[in-house]
C-alpha atoms as a PDB file:
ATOM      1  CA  UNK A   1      34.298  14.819  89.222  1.00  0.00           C
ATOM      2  CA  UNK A   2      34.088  11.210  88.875  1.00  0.00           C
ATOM      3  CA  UNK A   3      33.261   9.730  85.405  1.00  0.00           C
ATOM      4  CA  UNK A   4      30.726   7.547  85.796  1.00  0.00           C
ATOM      5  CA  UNK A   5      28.921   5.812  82.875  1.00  0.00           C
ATOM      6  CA  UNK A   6      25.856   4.873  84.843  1.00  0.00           C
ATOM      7  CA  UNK A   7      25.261   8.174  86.579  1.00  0.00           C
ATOM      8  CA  UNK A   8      22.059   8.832  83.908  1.00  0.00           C
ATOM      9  CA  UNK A   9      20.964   5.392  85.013  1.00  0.00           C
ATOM     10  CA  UNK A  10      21.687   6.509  88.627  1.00  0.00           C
ATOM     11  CA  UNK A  11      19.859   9.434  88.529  1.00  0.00           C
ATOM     12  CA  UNK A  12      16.507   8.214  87.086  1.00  0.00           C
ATOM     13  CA  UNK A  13      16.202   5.402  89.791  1.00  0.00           C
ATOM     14  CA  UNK A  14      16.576   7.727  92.273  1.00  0.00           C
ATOM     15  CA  UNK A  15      13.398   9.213  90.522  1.00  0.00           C
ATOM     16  CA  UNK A  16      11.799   6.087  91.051  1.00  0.00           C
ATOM     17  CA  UNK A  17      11.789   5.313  87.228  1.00  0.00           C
ATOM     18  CA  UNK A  18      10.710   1.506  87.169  1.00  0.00           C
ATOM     19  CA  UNK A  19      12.281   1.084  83.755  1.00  0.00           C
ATOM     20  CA  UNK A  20      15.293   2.074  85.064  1.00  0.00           C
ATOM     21  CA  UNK A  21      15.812   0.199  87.909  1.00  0.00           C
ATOM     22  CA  UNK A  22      14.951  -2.761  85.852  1.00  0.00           C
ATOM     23  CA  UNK A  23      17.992  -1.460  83.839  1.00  0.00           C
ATOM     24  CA  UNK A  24      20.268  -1.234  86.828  1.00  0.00           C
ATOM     25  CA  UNK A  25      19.076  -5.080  87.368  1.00  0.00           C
ATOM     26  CA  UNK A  26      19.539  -6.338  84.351  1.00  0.00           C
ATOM     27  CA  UNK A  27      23.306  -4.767  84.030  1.00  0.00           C
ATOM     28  CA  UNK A  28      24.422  -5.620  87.192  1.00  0.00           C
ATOM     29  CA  UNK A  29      22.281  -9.332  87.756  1.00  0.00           C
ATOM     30  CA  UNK A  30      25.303 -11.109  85.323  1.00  0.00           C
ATOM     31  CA  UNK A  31      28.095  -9.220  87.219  1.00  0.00           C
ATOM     32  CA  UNK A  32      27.097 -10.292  90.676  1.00  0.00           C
ATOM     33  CA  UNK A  33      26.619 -13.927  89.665  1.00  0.00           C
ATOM     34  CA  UNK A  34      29.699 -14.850  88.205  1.00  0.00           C
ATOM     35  CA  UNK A  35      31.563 -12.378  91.259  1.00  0.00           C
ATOM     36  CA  UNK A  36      28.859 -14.908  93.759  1.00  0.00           C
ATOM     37  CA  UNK A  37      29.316 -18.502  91.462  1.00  0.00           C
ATOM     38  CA  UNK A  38      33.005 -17.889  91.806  1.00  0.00           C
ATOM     39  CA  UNK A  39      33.379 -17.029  95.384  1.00  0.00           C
ATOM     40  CA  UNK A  40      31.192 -19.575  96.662  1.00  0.00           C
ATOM     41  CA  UNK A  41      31.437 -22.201  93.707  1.00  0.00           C
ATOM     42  CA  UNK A  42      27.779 -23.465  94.414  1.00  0.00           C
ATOM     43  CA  UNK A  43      25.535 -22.198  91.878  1.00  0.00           C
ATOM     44  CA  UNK A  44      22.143 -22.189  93.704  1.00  0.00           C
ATOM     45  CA  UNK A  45      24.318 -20.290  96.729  1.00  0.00           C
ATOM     46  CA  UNK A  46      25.381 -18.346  94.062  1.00  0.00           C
ATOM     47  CA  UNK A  47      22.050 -17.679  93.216  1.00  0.00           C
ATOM     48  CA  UNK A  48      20.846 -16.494  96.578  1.00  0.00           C
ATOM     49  CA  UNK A  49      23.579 -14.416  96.829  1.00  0.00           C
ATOM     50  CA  UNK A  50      23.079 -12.695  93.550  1.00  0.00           C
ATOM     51  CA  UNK A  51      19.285 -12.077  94.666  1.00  0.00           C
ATOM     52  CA  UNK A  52      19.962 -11.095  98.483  1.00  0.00           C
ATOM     53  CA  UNK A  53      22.977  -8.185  96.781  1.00  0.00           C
ATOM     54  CA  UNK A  54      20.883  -7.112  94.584  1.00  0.00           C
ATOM     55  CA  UNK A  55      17.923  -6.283  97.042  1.00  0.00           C
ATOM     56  CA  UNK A  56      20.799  -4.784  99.253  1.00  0.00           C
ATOM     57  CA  UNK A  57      21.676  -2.640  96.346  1.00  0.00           C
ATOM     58  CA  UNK A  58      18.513  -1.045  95.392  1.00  0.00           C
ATOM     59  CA  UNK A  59      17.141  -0.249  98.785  1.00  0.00           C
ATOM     60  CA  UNK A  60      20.253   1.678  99.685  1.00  0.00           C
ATOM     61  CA  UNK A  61      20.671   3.545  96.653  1.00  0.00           C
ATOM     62  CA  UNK A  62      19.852   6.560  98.306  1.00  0.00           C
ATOM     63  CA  UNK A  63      22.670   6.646 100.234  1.00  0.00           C
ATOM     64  CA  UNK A  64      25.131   6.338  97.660  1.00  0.00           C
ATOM     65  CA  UNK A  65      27.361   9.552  98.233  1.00  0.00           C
ATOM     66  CA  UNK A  66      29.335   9.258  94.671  1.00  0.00           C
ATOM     67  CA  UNK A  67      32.631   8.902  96.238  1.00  0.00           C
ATOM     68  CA  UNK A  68      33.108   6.423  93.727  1.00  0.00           C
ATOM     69  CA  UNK A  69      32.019   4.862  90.430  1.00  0.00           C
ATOM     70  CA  UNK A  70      28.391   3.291  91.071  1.00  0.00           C
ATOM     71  CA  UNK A  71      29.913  -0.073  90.161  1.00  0.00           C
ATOM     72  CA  UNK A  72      32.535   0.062  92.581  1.00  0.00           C
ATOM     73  CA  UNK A  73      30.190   0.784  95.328  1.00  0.00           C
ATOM     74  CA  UNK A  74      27.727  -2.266  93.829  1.00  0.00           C
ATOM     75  CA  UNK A  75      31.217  -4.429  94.117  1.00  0.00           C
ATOM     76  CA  UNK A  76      32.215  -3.230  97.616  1.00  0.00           C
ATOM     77  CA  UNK A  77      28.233  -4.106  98.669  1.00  0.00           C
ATOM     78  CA  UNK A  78      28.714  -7.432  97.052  1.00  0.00           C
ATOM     79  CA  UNK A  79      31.851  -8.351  98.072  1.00  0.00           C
ATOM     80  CA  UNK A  80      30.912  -7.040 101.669  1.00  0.00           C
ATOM     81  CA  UNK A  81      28.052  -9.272 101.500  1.00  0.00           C
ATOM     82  CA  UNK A  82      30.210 -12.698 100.210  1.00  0.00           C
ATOM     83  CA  UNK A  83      33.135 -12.095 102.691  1.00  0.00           C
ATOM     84  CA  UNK A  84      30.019 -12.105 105.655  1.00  0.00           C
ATOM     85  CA  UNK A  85      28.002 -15.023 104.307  1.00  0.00           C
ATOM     86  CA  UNK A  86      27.505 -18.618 106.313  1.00  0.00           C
ATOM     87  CA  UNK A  87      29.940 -21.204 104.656  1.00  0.00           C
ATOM     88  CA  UNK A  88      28.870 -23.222 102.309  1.00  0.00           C
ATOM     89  CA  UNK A  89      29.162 -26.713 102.826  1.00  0.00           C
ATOM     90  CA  UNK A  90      32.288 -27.216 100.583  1.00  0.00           C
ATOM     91  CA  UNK A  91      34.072 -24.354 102.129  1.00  0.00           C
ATOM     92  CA  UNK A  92      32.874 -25.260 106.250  1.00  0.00           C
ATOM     93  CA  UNK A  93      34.780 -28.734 105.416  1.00  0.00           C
ATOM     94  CA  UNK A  94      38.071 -26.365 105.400  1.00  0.00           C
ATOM     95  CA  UNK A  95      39.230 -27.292 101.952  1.00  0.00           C
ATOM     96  CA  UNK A  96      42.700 -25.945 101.574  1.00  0.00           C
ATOM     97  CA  UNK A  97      44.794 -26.346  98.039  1.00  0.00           C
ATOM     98  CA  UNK A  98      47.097 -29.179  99.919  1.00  0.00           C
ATOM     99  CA  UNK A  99      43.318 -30.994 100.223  1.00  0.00           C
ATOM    100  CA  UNK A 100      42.373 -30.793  96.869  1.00  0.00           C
ATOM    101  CA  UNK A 101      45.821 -32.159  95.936  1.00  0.00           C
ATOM    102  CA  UNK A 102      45.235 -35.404  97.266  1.00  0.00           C
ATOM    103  CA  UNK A 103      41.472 -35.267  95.831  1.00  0.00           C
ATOM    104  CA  UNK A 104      43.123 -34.859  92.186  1.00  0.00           C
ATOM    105  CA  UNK A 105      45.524 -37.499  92.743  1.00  0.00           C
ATOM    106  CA  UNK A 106      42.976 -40.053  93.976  1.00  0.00           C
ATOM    107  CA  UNK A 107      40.097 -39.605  91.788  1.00  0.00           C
ATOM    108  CA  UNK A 108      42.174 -39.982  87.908  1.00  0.00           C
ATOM    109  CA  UNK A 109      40.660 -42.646  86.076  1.00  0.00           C
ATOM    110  CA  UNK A 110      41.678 -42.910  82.948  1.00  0.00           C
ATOM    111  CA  UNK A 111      39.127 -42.059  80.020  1.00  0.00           C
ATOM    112  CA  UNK A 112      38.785 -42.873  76.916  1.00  0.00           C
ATOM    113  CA  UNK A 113      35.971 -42.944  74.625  1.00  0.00           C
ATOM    114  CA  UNK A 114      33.794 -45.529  73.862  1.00  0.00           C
ATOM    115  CA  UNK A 115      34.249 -48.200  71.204  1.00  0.00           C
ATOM    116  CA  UNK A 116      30.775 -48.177  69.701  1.00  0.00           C
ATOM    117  CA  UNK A 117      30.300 -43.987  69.828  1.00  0.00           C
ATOM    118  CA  UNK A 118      26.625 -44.983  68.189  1.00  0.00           C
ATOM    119  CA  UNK A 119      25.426 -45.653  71.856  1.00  0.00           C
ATOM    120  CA  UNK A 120      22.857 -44.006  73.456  1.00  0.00           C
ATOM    121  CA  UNK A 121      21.571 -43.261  70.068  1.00  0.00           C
ATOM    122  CA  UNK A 122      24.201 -40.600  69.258  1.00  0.00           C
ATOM    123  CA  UNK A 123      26.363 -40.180  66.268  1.00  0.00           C
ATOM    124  CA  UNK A 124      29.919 -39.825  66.310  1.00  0.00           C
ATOM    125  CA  UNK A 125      29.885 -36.310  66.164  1.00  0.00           C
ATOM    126  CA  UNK A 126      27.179 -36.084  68.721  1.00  0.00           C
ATOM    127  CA  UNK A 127      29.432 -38.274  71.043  1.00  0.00           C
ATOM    128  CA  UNK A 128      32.358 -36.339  70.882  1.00  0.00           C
ATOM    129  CA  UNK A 129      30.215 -33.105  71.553  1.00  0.00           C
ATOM    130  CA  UNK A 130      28.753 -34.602  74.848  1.00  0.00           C
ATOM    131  CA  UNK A 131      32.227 -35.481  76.166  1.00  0.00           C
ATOM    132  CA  UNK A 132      33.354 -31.981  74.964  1.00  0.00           C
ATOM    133  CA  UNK A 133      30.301 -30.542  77.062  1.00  0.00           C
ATOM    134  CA  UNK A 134      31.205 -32.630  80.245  1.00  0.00           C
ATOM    135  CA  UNK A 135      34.991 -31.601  79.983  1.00  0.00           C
ATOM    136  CA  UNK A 136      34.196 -27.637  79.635  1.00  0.00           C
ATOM    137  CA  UNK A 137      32.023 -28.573  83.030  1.00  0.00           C
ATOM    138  CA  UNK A 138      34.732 -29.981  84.539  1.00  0.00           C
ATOM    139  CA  UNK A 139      36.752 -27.824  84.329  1.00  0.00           C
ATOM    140  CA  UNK A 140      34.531 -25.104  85.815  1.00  0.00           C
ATOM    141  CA  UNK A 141      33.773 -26.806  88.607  1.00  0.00           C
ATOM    142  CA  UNK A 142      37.476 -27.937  89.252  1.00  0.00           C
ATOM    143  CA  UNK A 143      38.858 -24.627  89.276  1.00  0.00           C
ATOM    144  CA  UNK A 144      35.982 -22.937  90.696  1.00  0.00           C
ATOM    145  CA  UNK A 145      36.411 -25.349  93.449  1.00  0.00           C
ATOM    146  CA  UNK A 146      40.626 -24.096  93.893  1.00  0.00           C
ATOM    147  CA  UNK A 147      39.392 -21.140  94.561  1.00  0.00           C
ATOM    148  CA  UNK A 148      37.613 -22.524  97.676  1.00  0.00           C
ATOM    149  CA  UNK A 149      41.357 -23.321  98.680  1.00  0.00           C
ATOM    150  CA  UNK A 150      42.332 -19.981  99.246  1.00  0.00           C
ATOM    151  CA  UNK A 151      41.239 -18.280 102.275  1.00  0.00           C
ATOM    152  CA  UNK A 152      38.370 -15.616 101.500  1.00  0.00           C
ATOM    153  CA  UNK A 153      40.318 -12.349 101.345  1.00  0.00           C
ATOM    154  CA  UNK A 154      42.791 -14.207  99.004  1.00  0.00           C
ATOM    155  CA  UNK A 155      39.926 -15.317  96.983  1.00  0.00           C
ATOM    156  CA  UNK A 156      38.144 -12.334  96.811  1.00  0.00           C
ATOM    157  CA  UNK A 157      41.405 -10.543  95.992  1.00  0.00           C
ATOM    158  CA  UNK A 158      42.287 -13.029  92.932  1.00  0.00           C
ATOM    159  CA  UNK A 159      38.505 -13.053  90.900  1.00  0.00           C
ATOM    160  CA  UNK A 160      38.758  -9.008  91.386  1.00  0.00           C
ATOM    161  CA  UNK A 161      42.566  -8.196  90.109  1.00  0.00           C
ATOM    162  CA  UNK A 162      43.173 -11.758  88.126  1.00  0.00           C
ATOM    163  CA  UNK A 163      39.491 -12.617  86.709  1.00  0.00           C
ATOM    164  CA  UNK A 164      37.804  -9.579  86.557  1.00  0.00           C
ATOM    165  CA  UNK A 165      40.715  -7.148  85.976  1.00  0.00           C
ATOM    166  CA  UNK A 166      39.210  -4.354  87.967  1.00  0.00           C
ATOM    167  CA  UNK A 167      42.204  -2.038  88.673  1.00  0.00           C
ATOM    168  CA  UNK A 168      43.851  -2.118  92.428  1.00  0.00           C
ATOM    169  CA  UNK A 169      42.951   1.681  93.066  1.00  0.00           C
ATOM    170  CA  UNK A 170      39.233   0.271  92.523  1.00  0.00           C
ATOM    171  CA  UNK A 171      40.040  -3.109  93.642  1.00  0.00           C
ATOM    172  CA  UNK A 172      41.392  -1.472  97.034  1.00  0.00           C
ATOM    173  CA  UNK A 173      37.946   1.142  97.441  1.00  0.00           C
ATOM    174  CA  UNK A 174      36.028  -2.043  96.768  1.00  0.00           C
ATOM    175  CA  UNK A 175      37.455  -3.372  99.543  1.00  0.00           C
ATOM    176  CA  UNK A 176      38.111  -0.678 101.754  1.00  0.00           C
ATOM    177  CA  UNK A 177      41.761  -1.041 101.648  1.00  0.00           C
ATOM    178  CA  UNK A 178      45.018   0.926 100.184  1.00  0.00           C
ATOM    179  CA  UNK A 179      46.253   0.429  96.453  1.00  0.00           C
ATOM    180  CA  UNK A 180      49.713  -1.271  97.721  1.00  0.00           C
ATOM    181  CA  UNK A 181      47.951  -3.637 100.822  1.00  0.00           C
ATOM    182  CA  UNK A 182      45.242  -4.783  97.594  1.00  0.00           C
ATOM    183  CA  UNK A 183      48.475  -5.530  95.115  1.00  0.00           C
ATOM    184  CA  UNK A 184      50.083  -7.487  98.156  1.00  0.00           C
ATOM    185  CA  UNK A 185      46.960  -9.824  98.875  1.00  0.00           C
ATOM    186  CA  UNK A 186      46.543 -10.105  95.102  1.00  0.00           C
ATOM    187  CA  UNK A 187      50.306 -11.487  94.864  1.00  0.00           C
ATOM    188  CA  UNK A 188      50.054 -13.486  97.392  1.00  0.00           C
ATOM    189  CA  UNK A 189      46.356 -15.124  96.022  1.00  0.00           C
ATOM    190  CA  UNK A 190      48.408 -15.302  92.858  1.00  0.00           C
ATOM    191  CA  UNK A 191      51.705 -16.897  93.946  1.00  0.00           C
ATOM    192  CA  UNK A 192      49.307 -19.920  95.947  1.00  0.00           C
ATOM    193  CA  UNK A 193      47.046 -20.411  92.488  1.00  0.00           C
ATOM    194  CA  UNK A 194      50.210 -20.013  90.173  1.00  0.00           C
ATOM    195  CA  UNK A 195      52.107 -22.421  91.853  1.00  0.00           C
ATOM    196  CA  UNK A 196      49.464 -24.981  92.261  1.00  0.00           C
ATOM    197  CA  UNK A 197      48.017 -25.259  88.881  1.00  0.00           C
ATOM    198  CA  UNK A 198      51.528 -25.020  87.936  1.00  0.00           C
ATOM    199  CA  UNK A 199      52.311 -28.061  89.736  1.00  0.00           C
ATOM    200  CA  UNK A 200      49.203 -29.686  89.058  1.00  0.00           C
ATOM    201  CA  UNK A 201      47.066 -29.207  86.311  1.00  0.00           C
ATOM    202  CA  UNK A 202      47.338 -29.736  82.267  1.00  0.00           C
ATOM    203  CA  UNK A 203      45.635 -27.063  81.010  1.00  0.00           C
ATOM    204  CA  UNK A 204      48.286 -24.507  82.367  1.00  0.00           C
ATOM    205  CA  UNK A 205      51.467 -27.482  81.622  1.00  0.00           C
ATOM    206  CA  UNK A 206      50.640 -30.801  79.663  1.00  0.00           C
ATOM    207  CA  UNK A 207      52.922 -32.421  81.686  1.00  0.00           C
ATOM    208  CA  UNK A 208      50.730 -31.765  85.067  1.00  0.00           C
ATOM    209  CA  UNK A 209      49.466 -35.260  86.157  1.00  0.00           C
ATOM    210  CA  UNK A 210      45.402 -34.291  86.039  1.00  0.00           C
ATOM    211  CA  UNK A 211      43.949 -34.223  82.850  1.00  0.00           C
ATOM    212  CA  UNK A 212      40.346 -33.130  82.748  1.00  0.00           C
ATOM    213  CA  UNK A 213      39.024 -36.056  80.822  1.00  0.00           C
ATOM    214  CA  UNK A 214      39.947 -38.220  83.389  1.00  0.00           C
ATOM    215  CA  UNK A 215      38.045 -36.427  85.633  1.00  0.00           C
ATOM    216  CA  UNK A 216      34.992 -37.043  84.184  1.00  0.00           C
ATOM    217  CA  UNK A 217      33.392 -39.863  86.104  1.00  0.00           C
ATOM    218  CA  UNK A 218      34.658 -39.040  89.341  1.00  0.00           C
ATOM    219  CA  UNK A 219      32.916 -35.542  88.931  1.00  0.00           C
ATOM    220  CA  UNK A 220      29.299 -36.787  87.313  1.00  0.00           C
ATOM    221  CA  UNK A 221      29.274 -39.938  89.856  1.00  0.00           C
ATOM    222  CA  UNK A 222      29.876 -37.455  93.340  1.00  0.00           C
ATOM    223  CA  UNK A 223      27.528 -34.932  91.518  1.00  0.00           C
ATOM    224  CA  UNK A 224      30.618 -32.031  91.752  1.00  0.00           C
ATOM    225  CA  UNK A 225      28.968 -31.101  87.882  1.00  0.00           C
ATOM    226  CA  UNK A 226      25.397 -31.326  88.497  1.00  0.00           C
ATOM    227  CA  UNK A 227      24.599 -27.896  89.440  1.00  0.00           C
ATOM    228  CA  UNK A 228      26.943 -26.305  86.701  1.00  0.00           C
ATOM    229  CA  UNK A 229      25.085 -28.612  83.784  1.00  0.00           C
ATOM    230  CA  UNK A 230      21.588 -28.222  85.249  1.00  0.00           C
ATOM    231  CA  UNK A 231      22.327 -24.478  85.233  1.00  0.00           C
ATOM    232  CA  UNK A 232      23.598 -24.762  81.209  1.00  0.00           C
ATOM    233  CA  UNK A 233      20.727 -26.884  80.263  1.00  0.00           C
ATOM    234  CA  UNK A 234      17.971 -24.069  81.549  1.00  0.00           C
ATOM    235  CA  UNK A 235      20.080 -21.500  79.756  1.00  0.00           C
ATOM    236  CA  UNK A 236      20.120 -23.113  76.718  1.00  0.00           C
ATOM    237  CA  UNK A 237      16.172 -23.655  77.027  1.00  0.00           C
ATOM    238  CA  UNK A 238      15.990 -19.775  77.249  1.00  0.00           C
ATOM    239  CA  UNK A 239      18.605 -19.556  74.270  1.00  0.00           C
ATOM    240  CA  UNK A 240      20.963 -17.844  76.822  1.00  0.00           C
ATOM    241  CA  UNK A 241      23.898 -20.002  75.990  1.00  0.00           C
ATOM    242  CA  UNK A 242      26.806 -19.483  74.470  1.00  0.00           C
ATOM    243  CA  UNK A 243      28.501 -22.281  73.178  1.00  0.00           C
ATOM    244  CA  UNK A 244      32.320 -22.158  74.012  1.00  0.00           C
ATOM    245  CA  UNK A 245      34.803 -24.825  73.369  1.00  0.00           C
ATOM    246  CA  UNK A 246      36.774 -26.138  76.799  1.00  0.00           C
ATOM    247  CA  UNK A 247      40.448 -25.456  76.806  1.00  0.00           C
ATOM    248  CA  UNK A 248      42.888 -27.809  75.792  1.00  0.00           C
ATOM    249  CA  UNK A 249      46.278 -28.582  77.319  1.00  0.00           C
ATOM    250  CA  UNK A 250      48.813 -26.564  75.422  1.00  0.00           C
ATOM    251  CA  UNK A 251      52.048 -27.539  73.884  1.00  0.00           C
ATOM    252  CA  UNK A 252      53.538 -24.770  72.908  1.00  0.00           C
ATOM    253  CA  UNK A 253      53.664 -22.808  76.477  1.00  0.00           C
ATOM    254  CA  UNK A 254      52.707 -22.460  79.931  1.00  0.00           C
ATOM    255  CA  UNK A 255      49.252 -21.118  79.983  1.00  0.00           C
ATOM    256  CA  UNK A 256      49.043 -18.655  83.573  1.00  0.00           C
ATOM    257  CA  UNK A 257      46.147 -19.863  86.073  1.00  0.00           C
ATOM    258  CA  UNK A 258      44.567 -16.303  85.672  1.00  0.00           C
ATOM    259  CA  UNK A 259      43.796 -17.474  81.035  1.00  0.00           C
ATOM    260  CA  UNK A 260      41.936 -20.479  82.884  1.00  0.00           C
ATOM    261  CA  UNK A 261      39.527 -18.238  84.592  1.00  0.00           C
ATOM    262  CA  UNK A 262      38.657 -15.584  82.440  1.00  0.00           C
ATOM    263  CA  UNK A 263      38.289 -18.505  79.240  1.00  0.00           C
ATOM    264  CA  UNK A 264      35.820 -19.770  81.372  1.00  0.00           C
ATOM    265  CA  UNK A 265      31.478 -19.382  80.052  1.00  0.00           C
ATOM    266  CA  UNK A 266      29.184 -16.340  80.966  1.00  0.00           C
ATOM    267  CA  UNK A 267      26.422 -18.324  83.038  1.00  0.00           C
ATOM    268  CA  UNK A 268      23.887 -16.646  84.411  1.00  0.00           C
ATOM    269  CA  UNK A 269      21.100 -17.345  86.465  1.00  0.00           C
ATOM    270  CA  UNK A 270      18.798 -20.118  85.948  1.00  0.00           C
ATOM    271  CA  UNK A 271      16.080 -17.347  86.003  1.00  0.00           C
ATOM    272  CA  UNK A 272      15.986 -13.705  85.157  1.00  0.00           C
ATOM    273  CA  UNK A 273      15.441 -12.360  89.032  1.00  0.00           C
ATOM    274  CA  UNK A 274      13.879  -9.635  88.403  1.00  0.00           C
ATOM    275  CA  UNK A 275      10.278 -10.746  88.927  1.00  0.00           C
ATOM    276  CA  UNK A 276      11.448 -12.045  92.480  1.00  0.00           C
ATOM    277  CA  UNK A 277      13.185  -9.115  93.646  1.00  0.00           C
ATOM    278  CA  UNK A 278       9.791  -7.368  92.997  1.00  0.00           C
ATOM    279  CA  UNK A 279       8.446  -9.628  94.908  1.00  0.00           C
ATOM    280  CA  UNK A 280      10.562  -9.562  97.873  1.00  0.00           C
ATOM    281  CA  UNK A 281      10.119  -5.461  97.987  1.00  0.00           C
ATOM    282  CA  UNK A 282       6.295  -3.696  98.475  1.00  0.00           C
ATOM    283  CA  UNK A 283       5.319  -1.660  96.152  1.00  0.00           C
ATOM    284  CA  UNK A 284       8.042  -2.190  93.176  1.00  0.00           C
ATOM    285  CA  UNK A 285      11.171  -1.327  94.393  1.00  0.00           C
ATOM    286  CA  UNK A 286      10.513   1.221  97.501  1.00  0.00           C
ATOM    287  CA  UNK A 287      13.486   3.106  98.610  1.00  0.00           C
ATOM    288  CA  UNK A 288      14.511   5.979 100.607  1.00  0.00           C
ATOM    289  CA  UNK A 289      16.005   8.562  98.643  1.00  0.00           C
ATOM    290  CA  UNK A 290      16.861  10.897 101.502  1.00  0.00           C
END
């Protein structure tokens, strides 16, 4: 028999307990973001996504045989569902790694920080906290957007093994595939991201022409940031946010692309969905059990 943590959760929303599928929600909702925000880099698509899975999830509870952990099958719906969706706009202009290349090579300006830090009415210390804030954004949406340079099976392969850590005996049920054939597509994901941030970027060598500073006004004048800080800003309204410090080149070592991802923040939805998934089913949460 399968050990399953959530298989007390399970059972009472198959009872139609309303507490506990708000449970199930609330568990999963963070889960299925950052899986959606990373696969399709746009936050509101990520948003969608999250929403449209979760729905998915719920109203097909009933046919969840328990052939598996109940998260893997919530991954393998989710990760069905991302592999099927429309492109996005960044991904239907075919980016491919060799494109973002020459993106990163034409867009360095050098920063540096300004000589009166009192303007805009902010102290020294408040100055150097904003810039910090823009770099950590930065650099999500930079390597969020590498991803997008890897074809979707690749991609999908790399946040579940790399990011996430999930096993490849539950990475391959997740995606309906054999232990060795997941390992393979995760080496080869690996290998492309490896080699290009190795090549590239100075958070994994200090060396690596782009340096995320420089990257600032490039990123906040095309708007590649806006969707990443509006989403912090509403989380720190609801006192969701963490505060975490963006990484810094390092001196010492080469950092591996996968420490990029996983140091990355815990953002979650500008809105706790739960009040529009009730909306979007009749009569709060109705689903066949048989």
């Amino acid at each position: 028999m399968i050990d399953d943590p959530h298989l007390s959760l399970l059972e009472d929303c198959l009872q139609g307990k309303t507490k506990a599928l708000e449970g199930l929600i609330q568990f999963f909702q963070p889960k299925i973001f950052s899986l959606a925000l990373k696969f399709l880099w746009n936050p509101e698509d990520a948003e969608d996504a999250t929403q449209e899975i979760l729905v998915k999830v719920i109203t097909n509870l009933g046919g969840f045989r328990r052939e598996s952990k109940l998260s893997t099958w919530i991954y393998k719906i989710a990760s069905n569902h991302l592999i099927n969706t429309k492109k996005s706009n960044l991904e239907s202009k075919q980016i491919h790694l060799r494109t973002i290349r020459e993106e990163l090579h034409k867009t360095q300006s050098s920063y540096t920080y300004p000589s009166n830090l009192q303007t805009e009415n902010l102290t020294e210390e408040e100055s150097t906290s904003k810039v910090s804030h823009m770099v950590l954004h930065v650099q999500v949406a930079c390597t969020y957007a590498m991803l997008q340079g890897l074809t979707r099976k690749y991609r999908l392969a790399y946040i579940l093994g790399e990011v996430f850590q999930i096993s490849s005996e539950e990475a391959g049920l997740v995606l309906g595939i054999r232990p060795d054939s997941f390992r393979q597509l995760l080496s080869r994901a690996r290998n492309q991201l490896e080699v290009f941030l190795g090549k590239e970027c100075s958070l994994t060598n200090q060396k690596n022409p782009c340096q995320c500073k420089n990257r600032i006004r490039y990123a906040n004048k095309v708007g590649r940031i806006k969707s990443y800080l509006n989403l912090s800003e509403q989380m720190k309204k609801d006192g969701r946010w963490n505060e975490i410090k963006p990484l810094l080149p390092e001196t010492t070592k080469i950092r591996k692309a996968a420490e990029i991802f996983r140091n990355q923040p815990s953002f979650l939805p500008k809105k706790n969905q739960l009040e529009n998934i009730r909306n979007l089913l009749d009569n709060s949460f109705p689903f066949s059990t048989r």
